[in-house]
Protein backbone atom coordinates (compact mmCIF):
# COMPACT_ATOMS: atom_id res chain seq x y z
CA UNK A 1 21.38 -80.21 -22.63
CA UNK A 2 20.40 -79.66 -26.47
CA UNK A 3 21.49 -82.18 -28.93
CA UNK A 4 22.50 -80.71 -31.93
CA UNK A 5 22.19 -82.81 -35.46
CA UNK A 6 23.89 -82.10 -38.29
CA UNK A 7 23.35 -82.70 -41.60
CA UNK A 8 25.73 -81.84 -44.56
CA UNK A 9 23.89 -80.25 -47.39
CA UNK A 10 26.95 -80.14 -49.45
CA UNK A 11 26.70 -84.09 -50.04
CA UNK A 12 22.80 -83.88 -51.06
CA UNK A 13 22.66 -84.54 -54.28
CA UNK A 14 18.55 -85.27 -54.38
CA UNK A 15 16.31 -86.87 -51.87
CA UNK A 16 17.64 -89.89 -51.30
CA UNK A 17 20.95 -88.61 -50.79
CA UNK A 18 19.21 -86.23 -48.03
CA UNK A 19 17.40 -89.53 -46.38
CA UNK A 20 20.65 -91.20 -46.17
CA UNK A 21 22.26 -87.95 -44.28
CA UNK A 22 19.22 -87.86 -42.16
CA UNK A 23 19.22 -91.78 -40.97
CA UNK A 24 22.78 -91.22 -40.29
CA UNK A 25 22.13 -88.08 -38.45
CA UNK A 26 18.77 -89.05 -36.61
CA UNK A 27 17.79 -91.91 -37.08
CA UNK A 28 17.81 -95.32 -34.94
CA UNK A 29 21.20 -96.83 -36.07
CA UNK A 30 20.61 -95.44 -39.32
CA UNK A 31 17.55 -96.13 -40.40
CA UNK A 32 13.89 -93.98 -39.72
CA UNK A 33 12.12 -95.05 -43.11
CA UNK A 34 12.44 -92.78 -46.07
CA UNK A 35 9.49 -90.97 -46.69
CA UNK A 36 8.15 -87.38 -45.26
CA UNK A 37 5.73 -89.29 -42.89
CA UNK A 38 8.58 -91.25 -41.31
CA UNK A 39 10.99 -88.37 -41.02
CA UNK A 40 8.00 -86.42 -39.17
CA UNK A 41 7.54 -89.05 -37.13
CA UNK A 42 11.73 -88.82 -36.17
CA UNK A 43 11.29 -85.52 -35.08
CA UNK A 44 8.58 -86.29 -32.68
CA UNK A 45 10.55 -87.91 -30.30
CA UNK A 46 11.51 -91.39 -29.10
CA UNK A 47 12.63 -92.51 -32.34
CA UNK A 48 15.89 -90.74 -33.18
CA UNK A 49 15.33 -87.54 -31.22
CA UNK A 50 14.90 -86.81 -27.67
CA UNK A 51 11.44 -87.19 -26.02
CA UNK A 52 11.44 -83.67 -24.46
CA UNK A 53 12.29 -81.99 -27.55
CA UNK A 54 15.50 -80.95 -26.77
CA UNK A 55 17.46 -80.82 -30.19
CA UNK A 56 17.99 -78.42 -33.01
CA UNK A 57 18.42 -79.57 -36.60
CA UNK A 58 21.37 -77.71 -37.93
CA UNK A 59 21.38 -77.91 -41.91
CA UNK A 60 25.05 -76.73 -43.07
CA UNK A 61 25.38 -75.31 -46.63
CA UNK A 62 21.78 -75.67 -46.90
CA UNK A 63 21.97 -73.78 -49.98
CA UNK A 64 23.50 -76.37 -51.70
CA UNK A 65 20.84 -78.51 -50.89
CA UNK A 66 18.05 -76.26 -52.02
CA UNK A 67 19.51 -75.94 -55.56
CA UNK A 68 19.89 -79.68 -55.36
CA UNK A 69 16.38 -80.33 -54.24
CA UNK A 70 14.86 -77.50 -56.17
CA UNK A 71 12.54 -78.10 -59.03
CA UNK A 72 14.14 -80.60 -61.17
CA UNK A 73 14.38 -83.46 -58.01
CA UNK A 74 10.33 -82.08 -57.36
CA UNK A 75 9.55 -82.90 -60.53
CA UNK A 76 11.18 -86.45 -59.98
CA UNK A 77 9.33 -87.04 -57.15
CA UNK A 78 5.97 -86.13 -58.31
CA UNK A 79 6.61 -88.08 -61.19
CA UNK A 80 6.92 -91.10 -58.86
CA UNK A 81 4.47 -89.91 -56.45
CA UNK A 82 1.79 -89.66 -59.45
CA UNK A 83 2.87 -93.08 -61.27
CA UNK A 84 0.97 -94.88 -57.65
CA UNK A 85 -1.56 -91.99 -56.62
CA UNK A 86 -4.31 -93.24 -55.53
CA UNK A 87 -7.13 -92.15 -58.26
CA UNK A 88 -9.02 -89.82 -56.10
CA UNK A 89 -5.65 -87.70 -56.04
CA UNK A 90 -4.61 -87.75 -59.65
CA UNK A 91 -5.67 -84.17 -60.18
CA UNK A 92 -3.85 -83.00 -57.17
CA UNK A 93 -0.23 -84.54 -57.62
CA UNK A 94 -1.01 -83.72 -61.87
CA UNK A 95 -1.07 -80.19 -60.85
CA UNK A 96 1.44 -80.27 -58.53
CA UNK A 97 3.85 -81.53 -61.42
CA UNK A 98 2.53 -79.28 -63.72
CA UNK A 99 3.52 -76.35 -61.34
CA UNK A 100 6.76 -77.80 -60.63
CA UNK A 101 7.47 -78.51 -64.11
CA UNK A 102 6.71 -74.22 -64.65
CA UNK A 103 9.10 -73.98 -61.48
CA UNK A 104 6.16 -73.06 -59.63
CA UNK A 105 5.14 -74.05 -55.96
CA UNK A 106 6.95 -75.66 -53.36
CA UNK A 107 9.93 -78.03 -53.60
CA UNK A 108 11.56 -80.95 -52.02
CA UNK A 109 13.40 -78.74 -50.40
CA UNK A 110 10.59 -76.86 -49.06
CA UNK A 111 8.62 -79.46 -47.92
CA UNK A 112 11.43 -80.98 -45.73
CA UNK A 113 11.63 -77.80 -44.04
CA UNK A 114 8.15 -77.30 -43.56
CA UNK A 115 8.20 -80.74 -41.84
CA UNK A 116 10.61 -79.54 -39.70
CA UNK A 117 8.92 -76.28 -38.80
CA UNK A 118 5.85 -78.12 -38.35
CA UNK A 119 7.09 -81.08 -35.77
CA UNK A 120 9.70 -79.13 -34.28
CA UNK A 121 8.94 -75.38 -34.31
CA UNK A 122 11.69 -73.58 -34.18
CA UNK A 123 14.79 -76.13 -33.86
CA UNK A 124 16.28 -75.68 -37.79
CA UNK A 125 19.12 -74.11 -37.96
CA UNK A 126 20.41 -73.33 -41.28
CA UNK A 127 23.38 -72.35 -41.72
């Protein structure tokens, strides 16, 4: 039987907000860490989600949460992500930012969908 998760994008407000409504959501009593290699890691299985895969993410008013997580929140978290870069990826993150900053490239919201679609291939649901 497929479990279906649900998170409300009407009460994401920026990232954290979305990590919150993702622990609650998927995570083992709450809590999966709070980064994009920890919520990957959810979605694999045996820590939040079913082992054989049998789920589907189902993102309500997920437009809400893409204006929310759109290019003012990326810039945010580049910001942080570039203040402890290691110094080999400076250049990378700086341009990143600089796109973002142009409201260029991907967002947050974008690259927790892409995580999705890449550890669980067709199982978001947006709605």
């Amino acid at each position: 039987m497929t479990v279906t998760y649900v998170i409300d994008g009407g009460k994401i407000g920026d990232l954290e907000d979305f990590w919150d409504a993702v622990g609650k959501a998927l995570g083992a009593d709450g809590y999966f860490g709070r980064n994009l290699d920890a919520f990957a890691d959810c979605l694999g299985g045996g820590y939040g989600t079913p082992e054989d895969g049998d789920y589907v993410i189902e993102w309500r008013d997920h437009e809400a949460s893409r204006r929310a997580l759109g290019y003012p929140e990326t810039v945010h978290q580049l910001e942080r992500r570039f203040a402890r870069v290691h110094p080999t990826n400076r250049a990378q993150v700086a341009a990143e930012l600089a796109a973002a900053r142009a409201g260029q490239g991907p967002t947050v919201f974008d690259w927790l969908v892409d995580v999705i679609e890449e550890r669980h291939p067709g199982g978001l649901r947006l709605a």
